[in-house]
Protein backbone atom coordinates (compact mmCIF):
# COMPACT_ATOMS: atom_id res chain seq x y z
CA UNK A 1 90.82 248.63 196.87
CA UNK A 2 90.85 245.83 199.48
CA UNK A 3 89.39 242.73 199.47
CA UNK A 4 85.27 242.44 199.70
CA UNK A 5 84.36 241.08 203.45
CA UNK A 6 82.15 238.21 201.88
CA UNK A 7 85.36 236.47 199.85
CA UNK A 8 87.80 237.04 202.79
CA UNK A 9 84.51 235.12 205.02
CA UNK A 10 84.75 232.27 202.24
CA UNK A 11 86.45 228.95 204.11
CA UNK A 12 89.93 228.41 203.12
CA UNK A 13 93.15 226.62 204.71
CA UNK A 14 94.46 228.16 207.71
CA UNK A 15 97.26 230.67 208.06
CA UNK A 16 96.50 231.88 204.54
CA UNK A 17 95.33 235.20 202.88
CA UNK A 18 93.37 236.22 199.96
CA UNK A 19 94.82 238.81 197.76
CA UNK A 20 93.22 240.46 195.08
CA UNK A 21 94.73 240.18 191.56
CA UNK A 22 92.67 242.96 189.57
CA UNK A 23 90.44 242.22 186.86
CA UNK A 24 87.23 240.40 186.35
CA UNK A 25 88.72 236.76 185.64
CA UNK A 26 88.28 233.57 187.94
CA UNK A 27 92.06 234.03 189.25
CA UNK A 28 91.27 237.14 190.50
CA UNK A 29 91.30 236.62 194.43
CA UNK A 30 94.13 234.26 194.95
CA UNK A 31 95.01 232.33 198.02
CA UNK A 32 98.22 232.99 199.13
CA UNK A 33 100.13 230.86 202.37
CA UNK A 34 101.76 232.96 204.79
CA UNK A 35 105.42 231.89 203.93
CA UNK A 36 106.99 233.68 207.20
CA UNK A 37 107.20 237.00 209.20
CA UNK A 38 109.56 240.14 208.38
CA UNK A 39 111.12 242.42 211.14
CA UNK A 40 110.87 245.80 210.58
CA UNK A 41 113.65 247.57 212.28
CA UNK A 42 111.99 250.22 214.82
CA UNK A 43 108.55 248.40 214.10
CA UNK A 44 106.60 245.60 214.73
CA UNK A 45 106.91 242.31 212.57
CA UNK A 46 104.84 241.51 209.57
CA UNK A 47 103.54 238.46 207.78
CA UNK A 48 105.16 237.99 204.51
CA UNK A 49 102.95 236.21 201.54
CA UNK A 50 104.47 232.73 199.89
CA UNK A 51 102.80 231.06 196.62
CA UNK A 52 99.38 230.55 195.57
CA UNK A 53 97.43 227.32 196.86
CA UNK A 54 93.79 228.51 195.16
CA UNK A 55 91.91 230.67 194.17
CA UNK A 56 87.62 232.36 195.32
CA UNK A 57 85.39 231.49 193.00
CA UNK A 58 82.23 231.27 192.74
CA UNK A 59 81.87 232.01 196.63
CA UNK A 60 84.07 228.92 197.62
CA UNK A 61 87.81 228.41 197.49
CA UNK A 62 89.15 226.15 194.74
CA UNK A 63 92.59 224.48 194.90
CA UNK A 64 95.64 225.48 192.48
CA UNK A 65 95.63 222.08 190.10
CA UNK A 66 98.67 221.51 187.09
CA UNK A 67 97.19 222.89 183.59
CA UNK A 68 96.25 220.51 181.54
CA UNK A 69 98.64 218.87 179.36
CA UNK A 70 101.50 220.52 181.91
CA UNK A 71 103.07 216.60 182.20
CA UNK A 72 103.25 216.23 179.01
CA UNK A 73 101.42 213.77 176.54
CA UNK A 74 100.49 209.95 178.44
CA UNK A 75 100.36 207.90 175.00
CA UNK A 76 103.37 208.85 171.77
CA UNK A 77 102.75 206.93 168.27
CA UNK A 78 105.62 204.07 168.64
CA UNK A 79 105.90 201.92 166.14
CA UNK A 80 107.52 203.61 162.95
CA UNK A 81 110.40 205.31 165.18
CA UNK A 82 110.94 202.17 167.13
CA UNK A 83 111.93 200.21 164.09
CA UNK A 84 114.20 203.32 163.26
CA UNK A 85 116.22 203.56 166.43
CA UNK A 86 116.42 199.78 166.43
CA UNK A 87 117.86 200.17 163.32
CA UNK A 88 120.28 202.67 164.14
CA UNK A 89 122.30 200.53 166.17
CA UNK A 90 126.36 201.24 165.87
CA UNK A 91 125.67 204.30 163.87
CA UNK A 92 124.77 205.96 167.34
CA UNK A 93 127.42 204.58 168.93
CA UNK A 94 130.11 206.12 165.96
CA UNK A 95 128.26 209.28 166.65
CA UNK A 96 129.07 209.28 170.28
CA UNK A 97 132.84 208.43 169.15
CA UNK A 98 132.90 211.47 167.06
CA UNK A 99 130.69 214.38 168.13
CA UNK A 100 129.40 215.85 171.62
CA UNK A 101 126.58 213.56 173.05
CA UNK A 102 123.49 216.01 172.45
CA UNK A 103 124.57 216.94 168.80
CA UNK A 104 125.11 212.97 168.31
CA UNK A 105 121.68 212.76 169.92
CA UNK A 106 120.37 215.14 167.50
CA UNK A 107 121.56 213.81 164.25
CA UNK A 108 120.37 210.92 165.32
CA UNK A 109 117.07 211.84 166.23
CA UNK A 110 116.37 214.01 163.27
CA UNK A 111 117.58 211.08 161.15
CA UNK A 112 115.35 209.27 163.06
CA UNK A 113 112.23 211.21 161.90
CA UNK A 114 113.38 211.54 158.13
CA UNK A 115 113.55 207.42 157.87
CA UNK A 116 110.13 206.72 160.04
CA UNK A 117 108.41 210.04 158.54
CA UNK A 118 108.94 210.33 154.40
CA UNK A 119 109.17 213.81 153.49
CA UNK A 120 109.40 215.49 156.68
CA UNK A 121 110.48 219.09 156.30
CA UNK A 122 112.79 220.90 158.62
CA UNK A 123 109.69 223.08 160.13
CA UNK A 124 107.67 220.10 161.34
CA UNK A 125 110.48 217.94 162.82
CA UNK A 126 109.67 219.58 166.58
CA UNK A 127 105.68 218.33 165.89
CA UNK A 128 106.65 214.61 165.20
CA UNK A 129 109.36 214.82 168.03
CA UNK A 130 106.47 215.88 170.33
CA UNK A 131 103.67 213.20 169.03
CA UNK A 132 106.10 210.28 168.75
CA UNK A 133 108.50 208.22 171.19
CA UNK A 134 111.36 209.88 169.27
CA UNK A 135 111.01 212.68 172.70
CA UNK A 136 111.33 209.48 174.80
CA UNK A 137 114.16 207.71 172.86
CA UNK A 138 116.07 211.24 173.04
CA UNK A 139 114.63 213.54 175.42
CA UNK A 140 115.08 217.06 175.56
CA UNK A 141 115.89 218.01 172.64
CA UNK A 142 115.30 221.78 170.81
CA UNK A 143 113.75 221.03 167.12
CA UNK A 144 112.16 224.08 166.20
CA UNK A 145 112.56 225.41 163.00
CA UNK A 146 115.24 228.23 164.10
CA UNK A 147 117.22 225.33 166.16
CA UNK A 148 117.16 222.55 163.24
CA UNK A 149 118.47 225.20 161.06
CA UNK A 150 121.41 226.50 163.32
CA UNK A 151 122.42 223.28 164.11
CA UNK A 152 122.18 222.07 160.20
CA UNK A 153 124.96 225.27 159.94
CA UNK A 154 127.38 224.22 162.87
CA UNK A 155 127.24 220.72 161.58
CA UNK A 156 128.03 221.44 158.10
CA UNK A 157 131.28 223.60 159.23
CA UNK A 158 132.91 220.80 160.80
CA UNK A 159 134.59 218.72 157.97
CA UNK A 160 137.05 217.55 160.29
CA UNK A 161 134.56 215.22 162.41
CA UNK A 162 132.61 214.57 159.23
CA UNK A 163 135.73 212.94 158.02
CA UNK A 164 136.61 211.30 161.09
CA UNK A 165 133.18 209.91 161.00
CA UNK A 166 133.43 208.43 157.55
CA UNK A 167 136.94 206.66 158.50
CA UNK A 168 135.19 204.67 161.41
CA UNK A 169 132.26 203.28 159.06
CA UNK A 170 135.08 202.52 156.48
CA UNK A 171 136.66 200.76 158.66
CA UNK A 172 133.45 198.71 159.61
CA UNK A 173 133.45 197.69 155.71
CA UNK A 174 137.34 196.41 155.79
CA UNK A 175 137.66 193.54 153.10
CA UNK A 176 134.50 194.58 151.66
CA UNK A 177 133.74 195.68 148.30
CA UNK A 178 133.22 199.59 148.01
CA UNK A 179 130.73 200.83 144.79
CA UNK A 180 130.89 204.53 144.51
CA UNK A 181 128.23 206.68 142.59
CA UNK A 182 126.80 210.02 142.36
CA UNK A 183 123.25 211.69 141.72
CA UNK A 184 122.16 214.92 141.17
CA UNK A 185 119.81 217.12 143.79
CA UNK A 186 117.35 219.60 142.89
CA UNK A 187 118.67 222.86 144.73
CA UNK A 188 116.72 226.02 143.62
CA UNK A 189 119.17 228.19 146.43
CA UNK A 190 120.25 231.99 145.33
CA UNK A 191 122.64 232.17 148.32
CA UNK A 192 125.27 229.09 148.19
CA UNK A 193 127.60 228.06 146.07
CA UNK A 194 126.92 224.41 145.27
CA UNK A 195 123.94 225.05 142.99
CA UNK A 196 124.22 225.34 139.80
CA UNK A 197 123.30 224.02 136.33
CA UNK A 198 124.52 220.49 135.66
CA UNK A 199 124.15 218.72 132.66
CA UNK A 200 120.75 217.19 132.95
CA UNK A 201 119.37 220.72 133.71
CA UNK A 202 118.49 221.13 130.27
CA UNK A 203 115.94 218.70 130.57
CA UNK A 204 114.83 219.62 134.23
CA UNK A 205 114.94 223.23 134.39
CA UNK A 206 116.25 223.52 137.70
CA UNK A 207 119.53 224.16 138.98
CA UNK A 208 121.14 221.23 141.13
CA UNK A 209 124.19 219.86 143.45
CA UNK A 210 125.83 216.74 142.96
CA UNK A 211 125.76 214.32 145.59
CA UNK A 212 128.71 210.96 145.45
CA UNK A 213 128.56 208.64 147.81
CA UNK A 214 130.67 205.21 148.61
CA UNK A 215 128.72 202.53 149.48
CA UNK A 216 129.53 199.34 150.89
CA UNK A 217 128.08 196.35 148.20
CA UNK A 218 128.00 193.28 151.18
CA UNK A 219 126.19 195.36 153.87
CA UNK A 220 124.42 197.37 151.54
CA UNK A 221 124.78 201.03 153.87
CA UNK A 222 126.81 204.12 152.50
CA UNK A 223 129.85 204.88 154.35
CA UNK A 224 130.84 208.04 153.10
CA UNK A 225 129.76 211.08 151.07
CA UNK A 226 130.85 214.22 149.48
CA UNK A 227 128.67 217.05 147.74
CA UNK A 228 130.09 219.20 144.68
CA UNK A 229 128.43 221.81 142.52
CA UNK A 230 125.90 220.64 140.48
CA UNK A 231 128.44 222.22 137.59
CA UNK A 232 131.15 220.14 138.54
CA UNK A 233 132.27 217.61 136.27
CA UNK A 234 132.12 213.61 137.14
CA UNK A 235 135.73 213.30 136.30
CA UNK A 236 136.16 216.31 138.73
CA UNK A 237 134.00 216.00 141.40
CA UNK A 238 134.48 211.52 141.58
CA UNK A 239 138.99 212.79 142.08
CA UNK A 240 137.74 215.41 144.62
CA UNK A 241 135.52 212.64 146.63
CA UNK A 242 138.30 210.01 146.42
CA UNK A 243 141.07 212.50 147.92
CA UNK A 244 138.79 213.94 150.40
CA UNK A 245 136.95 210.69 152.04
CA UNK A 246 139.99 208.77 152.02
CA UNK A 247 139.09 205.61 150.26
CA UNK A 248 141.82 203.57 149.75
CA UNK A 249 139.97 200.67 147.91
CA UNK A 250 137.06 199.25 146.26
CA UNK A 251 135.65 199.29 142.96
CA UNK A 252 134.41 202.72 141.36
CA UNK A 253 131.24 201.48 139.27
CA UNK A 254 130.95 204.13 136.74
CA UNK A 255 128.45 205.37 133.94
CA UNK A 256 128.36 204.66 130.00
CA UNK A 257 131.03 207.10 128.80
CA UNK A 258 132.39 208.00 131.91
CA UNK A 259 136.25 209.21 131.35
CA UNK A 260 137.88 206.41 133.37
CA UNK A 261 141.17 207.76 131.83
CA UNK A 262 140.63 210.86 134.57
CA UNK A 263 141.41 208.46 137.39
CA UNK A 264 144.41 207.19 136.34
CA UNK A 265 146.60 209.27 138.85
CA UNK A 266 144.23 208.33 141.63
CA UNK A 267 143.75 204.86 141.05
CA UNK A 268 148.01 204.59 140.17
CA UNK A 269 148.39 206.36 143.85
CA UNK A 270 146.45 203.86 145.78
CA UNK A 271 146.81 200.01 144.58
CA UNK A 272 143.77 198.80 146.35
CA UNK A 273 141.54 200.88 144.13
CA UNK A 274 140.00 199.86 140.84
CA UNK A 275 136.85 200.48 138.68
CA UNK A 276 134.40 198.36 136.17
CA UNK A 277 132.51 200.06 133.72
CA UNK A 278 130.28 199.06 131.28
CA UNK A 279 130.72 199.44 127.53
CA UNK A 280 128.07 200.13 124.74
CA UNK A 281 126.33 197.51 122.61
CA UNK A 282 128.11 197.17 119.61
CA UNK A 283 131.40 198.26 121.15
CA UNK A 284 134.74 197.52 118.56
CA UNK A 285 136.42 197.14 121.53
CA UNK A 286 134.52 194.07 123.24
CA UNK A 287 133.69 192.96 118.97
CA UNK A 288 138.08 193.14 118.62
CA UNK A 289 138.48 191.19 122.36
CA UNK A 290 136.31 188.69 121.86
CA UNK A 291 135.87 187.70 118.05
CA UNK A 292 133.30 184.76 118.12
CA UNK A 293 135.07 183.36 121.33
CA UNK A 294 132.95 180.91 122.72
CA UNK A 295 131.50 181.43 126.65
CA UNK A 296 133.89 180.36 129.12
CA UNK A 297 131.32 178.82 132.18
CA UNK A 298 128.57 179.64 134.04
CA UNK A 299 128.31 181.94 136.92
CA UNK A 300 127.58 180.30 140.49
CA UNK A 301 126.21 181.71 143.72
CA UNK A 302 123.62 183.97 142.04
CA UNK A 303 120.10 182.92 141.08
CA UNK A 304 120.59 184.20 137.81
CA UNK A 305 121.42 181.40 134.61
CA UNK A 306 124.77 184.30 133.70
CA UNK A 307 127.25 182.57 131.40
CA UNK A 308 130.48 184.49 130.83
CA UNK A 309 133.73 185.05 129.56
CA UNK A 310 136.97 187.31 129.92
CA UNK A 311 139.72 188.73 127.76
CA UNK A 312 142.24 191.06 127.41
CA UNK A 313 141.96 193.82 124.70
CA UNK A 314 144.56 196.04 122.57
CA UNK A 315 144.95 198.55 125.34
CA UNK A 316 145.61 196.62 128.49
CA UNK A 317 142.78 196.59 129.90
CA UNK A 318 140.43 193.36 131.16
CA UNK A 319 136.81 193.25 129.40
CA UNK A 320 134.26 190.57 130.96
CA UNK A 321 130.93 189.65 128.77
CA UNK A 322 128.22 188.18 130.31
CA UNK A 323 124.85 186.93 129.19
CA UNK A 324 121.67 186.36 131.38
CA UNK A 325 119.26 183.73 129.41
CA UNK A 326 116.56 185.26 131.18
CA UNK A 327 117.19 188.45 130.26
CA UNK A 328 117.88 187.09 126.90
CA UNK A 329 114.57 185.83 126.83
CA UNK A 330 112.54 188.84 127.54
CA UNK A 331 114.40 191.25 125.18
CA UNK A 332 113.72 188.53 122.04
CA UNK A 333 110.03 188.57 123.11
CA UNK A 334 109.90 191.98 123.41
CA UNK A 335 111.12 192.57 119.72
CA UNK A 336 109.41 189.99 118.69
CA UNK A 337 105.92 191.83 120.09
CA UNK A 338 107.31 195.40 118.64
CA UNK A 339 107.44 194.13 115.36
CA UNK A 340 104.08 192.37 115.20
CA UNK A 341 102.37 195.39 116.63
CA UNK A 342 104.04 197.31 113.74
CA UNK A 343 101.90 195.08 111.50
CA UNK A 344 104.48 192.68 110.93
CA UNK A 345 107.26 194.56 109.70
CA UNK A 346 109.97 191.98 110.60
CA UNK A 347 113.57 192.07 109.18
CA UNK A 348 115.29 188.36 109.72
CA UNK A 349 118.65 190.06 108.86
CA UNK A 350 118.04 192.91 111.49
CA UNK A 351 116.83 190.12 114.07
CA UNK A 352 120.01 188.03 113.96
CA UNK A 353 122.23 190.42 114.23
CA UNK A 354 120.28 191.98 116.78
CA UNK A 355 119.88 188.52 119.09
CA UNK A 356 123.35 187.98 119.22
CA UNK A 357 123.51 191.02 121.68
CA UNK A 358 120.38 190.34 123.74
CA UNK A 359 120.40 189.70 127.17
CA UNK A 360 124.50 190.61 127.14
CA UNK A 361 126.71 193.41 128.87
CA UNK A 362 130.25 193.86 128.60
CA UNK A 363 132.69 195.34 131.60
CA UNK A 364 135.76 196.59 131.55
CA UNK A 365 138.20 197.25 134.82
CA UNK A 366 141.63 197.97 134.96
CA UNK A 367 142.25 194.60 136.97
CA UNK A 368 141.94 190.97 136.24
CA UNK A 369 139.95 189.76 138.65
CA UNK A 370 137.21 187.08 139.14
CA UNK A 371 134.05 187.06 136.87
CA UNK A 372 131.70 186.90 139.61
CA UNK A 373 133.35 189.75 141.28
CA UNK A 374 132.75 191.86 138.58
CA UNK A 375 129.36 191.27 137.49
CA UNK A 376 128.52 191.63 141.35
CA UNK A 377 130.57 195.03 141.64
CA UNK A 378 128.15 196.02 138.36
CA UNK A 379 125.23 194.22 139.48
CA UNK A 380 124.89 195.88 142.79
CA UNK A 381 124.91 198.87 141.51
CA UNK A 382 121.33 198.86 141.02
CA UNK A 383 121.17 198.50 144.67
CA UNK A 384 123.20 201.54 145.12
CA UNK A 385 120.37 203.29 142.78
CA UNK A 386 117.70 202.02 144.87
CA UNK A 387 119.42 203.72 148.32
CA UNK A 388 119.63 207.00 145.79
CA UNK A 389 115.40 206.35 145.10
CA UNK A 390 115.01 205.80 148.92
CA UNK A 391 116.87 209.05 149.12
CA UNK A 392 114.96 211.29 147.20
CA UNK A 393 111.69 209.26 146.35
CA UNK A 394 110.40 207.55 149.81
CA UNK A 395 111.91 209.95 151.96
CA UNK A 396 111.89 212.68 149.82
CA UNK A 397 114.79 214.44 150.13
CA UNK A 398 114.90 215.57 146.61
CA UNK A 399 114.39 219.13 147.24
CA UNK A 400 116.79 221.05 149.49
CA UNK A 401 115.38 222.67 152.15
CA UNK A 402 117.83 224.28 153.38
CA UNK A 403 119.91 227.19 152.01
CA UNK A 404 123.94 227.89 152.80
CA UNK A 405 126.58 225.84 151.63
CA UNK A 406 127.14 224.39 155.19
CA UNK A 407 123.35 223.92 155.87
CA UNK A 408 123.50 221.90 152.76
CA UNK A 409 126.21 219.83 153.98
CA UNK A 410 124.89 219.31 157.30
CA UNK A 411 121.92 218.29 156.16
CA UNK A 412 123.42 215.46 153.61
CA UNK A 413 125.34 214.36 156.65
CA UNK A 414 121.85 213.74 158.84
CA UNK A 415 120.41 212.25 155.29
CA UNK A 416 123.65 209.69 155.49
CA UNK A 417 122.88 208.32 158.41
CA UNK A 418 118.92 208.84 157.76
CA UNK A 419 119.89 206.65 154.59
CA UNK A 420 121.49 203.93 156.35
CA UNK A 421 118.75 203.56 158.67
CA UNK A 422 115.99 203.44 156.14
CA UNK A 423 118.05 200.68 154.32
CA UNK A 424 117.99 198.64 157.39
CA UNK A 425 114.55 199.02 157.83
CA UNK A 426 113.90 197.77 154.61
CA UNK A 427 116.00 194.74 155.08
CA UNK A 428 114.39 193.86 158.25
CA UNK A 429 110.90 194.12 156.84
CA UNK A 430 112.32 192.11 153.69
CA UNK A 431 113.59 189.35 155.87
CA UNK A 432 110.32 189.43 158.23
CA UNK A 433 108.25 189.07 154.81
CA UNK A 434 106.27 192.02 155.40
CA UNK A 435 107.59 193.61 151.53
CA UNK A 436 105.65 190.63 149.38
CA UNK A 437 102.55 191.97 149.30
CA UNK A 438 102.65 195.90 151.18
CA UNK A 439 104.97 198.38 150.10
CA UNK A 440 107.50 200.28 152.42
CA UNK A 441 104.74 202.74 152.29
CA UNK A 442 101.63 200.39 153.82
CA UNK A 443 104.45 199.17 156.33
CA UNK A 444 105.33 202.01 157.98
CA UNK A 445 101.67 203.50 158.01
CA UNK A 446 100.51 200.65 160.08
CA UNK A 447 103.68 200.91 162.01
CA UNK A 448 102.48 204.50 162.63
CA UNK A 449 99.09 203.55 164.12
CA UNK A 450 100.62 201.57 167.00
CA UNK A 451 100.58 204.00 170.11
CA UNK A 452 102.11 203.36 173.58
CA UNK A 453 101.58 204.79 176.64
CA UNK A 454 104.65 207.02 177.82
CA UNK A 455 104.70 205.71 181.36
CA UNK A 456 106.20 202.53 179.86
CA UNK A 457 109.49 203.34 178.69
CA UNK A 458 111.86 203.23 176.55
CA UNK A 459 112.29 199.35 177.46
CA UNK A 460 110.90 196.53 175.07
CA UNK A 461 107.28 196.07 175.12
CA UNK A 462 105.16 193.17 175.46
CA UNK A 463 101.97 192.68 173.15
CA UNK A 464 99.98 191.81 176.49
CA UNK A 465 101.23 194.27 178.99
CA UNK A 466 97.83 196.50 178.45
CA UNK A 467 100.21 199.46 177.72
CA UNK A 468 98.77 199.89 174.32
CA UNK A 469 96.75 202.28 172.94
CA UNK A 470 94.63 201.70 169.66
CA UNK A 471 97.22 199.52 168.20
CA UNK A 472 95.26 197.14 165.94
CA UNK A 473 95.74 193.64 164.99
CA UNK A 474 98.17 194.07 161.50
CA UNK A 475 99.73 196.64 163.30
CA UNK A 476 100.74 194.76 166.68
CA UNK A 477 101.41 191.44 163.96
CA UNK A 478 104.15 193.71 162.05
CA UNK A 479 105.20 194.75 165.19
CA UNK A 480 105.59 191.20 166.27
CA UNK A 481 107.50 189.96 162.98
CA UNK A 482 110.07 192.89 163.35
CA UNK A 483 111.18 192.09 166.95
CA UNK A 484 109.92 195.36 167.90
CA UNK A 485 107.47 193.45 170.58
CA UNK A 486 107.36 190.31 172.48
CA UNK A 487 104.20 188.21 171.62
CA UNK A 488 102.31 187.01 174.00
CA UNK A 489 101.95 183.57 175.18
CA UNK A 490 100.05 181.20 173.37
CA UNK A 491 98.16 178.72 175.17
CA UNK A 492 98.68 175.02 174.36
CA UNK A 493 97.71 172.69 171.83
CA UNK A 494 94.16 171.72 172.72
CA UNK A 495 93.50 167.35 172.97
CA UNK A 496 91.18 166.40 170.07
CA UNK A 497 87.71 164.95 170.33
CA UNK A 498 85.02 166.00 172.48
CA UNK A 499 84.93 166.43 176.19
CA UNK A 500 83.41 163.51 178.67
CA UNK A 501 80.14 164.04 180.22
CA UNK A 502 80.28 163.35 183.98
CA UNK A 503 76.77 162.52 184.15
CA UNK A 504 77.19 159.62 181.54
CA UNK A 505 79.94 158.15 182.76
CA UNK A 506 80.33 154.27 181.66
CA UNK A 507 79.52 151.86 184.67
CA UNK A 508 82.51 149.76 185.80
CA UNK A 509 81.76 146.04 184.76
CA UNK A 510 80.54 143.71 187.15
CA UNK A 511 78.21 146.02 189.10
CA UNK A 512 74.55 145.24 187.56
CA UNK A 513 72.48 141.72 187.22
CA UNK A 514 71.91 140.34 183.77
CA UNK A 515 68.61 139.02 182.26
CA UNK A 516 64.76 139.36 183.67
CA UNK A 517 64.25 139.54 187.94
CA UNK A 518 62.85 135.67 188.81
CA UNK A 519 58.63 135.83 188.97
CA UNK A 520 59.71 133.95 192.38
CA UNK A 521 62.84 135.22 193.94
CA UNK A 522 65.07 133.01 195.62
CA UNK A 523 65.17 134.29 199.08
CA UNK A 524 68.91 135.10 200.35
């Protein structure tokens, strides 16, 4: 059926034609541009049709416009993923050193959205890359569920750039001290290998992996990792991680009760590699060492009042005992508050023994090395369990959500560097002052609320440049205090005092007559 005569009389563009789609829609009768003429052999030439320009509608032609959303969004939320991929910094560039640029760009980028989104799951990665700058910081990357998952795969298989990747931020942490640790992951998987029942499962009810990592006590970032079965020994699995990382010193900080003895071989094989451990209350080993010895000095460089001393016990090996007065402090006024709330069931013999051992901890290492070395290698261990809380408390990472051995190991390797990343954030909003009263939490929620338009860049903004969109005062402030923005100018001090009135301006001396006019003027 042709076209009706009263839509081909409707006023259009010249040298155009309307065809007639079918159906009862609004795109119906298109308007098409004559985009040439054919030559029949043996028969006269035709037009031939090009693309669509409009459409009829409604008795009058209507011009083909873009769909709505077509160029993408014009305003991204900013600030949480700007502080991330500020802090990502030579971790990107290692990643360009060791893998293909558009998988570095996507471990990056996905690492990106774990640190500046907290429990993110694999399945809504591709809706935060669309709604934040993360698609302008990387563009063009595929993060739908199927695509995170493949990739996780092919970047678990790898070892050999995993490895390669580890020796480069090893060798960023030369001549500093090395802690290594382990946790335990919840891993409910039928189909890999790595989870299993560990110890703690008892307790839990859920089968696990183990997770070690080595992590660099001075710039406080993890520089390698390995992940065992969760029914791997620590003895085992800590032998395993050493061989296979390549660390070739630092100081393992193990548990209570860990077998140290299980590292001898290792730690005989490579010199620069020690560990410190600490030993029970009540120990006869440190109670043989150090026999009423009297403390030796006082720590110095720490803010802690630590007095300490060292010896040498039966075995060979170095113990160091320390005591924190603070500490000391709080765990006599705690017992002191136990037994009055136990109506006053105090034993004096019980107490002294008791205080002798509050506020103390003993060490022992294989080496003889500087007391403040070793209560720092010990001390900073807590900061090593704080990256393992960011790990699987603020970001959430506790549950795997991902299934194969090699996903698994692909996605610890995106949580490494997603790791590192959040720990830098943290420092920069500890040093900008933002952590006294907000949590990391509060932080990155206002960080959240700042949006930009697109059509400025991936460039560093300006708090005046009218670019933003929503971003309210304690969110463009934090934004100001991280460096993430350059604050506008203020304008100078203003001059004290009130302004003159030009109407009641002071008369220059000299100018007026004193006293009453003369009844009788003289005449001039």
């Amino acid at each position: 059926m042709g076209v009706p005569e009263e839509i081909r009389q409707v006023a259009r563009p010249e040298n155009t034609v309307v065809t007639d789609n079918g159906g009862d829609g609004p795109r119906r009768f298109a308007v098409r541009e004559r985009d040439g003429v054919e030559y029949v052999p043996g028969g006269n030439p035709r037009p031939r049709n090009g693309k669509v320009i409009g459409h009829i509608v409604g008795g009058a032609f209507v011009p083909l416009r873009e769909k709505a959303g077509s160029a993408g969004p014009d305003c991204l939320s900013y600030g949480a993923v700007a502080l991330a991929r500020d802090c990502l910094g030579d971790l990107l560039g290692d990643l360009y050193e060791v893998y293909e640029v558009k998988d570095a760009q996507t471990i990056a980028c996905i690492a990106l959205l774990r640190a500046a989104k907290p429990g993110v799951k694999c399945s809504r990665l591709g809706t935060h890359y669309r709604r934040t700058f993360a698609s302008v910081f990387f563009p063009g990357l595929a993060l739908s569920k199927d695509s995170v998952c493949d990739f996780l795969q092919r970047l678990g298989r790898d070892g050999a750039k995993r490895r390669e990747l580890f020796l480069r931020r090893m060798a960023r942490a030369a001549g500093h001290a090395i802690a290594v640790d382990g946790t335990l992951k919840q891993d409910s998987s039928r189909v890999n290998d790595l989870s299993n029942f560990s110890y703690k499962s008892r307790v839990r009810g859920e089968t696990e992996y183990s997770l070690i990592y080595a992590y660099d006590v001075e710039l406080g970032e993890v520089v390698a990792f390995g992940v065992f079965p969760g029914n791997s020994t620590d003895a085992a699995s800590y032998s395993a991680f050493i061989r296979d990382s390549g660390i070739e010193r630092g100081i393992i900080v193990a548990d209570k009760g860990f077998p140290v003895s299980s590292l001898d071989e290792d730690i005989r094989a490579r010199p620069g590699l020690s560990y410190v451990t600490p030993l029970r209350r009540g120990s006869a080993k440190a109670a043989a060492a150090f026999g009423g010895k009297p403390a030796e000095g006082v720590l110095e460089g720490i803010a802690e009042r630590v007095s300490w001393k060292k010896a040498r016990s039966e075995d060979g090996t170095w113990l160091y005992w320390y005591r924190d007065s603070a500490k000391a402090a709080a765990e006599d006024a705690a017992y002191l508050d136990r037994s009055r709330r136990r109506g006053g069931a105090f034993d004096p013999a019980e107490y002294e023994a008791r205080r002798e051992a509050f506020g103390t901890i003993v060490l022992e290492s294989d080496r003889d090395m500087d007391p403040l070395t070793a209560y720092l290698a010990y001390a900073d261990r807590w900061l090593l369990e704080l990256v393992f809380g960011l790990h699987k408390g603020n970001e959430e990472l506790d549950a795997c959500r991902v299934q194969g051995d090699f996903s698994v190991i692909g996605s610890e390797l995106v949580n490494f560097v997603a790791t590192n990343v959040t720990c830098r954030m943290v420092r920069r909003m500890r040093d900008a002052g933002l952590l006294e009263k907000e949590t990391y939490g509060d932080v990155i929620d206002d960080l959240q609320s700042a949006w930009r338009m697109t059509s400025a860049g991936a460039g560093k903004p300006r708090s005046d440049d009218g670019l933003w969109v929503h971003a309210l005062g304690p969110a463009m402030d934090k934004l100001e205090r991280l460096g993430l923005s350059e604050p506008a100018p203020k304008p100078g001090p203003r001059k004290r005092g009130r302004k003159p009135n030009p109407d009641k301006r002071r008369k220059p001396k000299g100018t007026g007559k004193r006293g009453r006019p003369r009844k009788n003027p003289i005449p001039q």
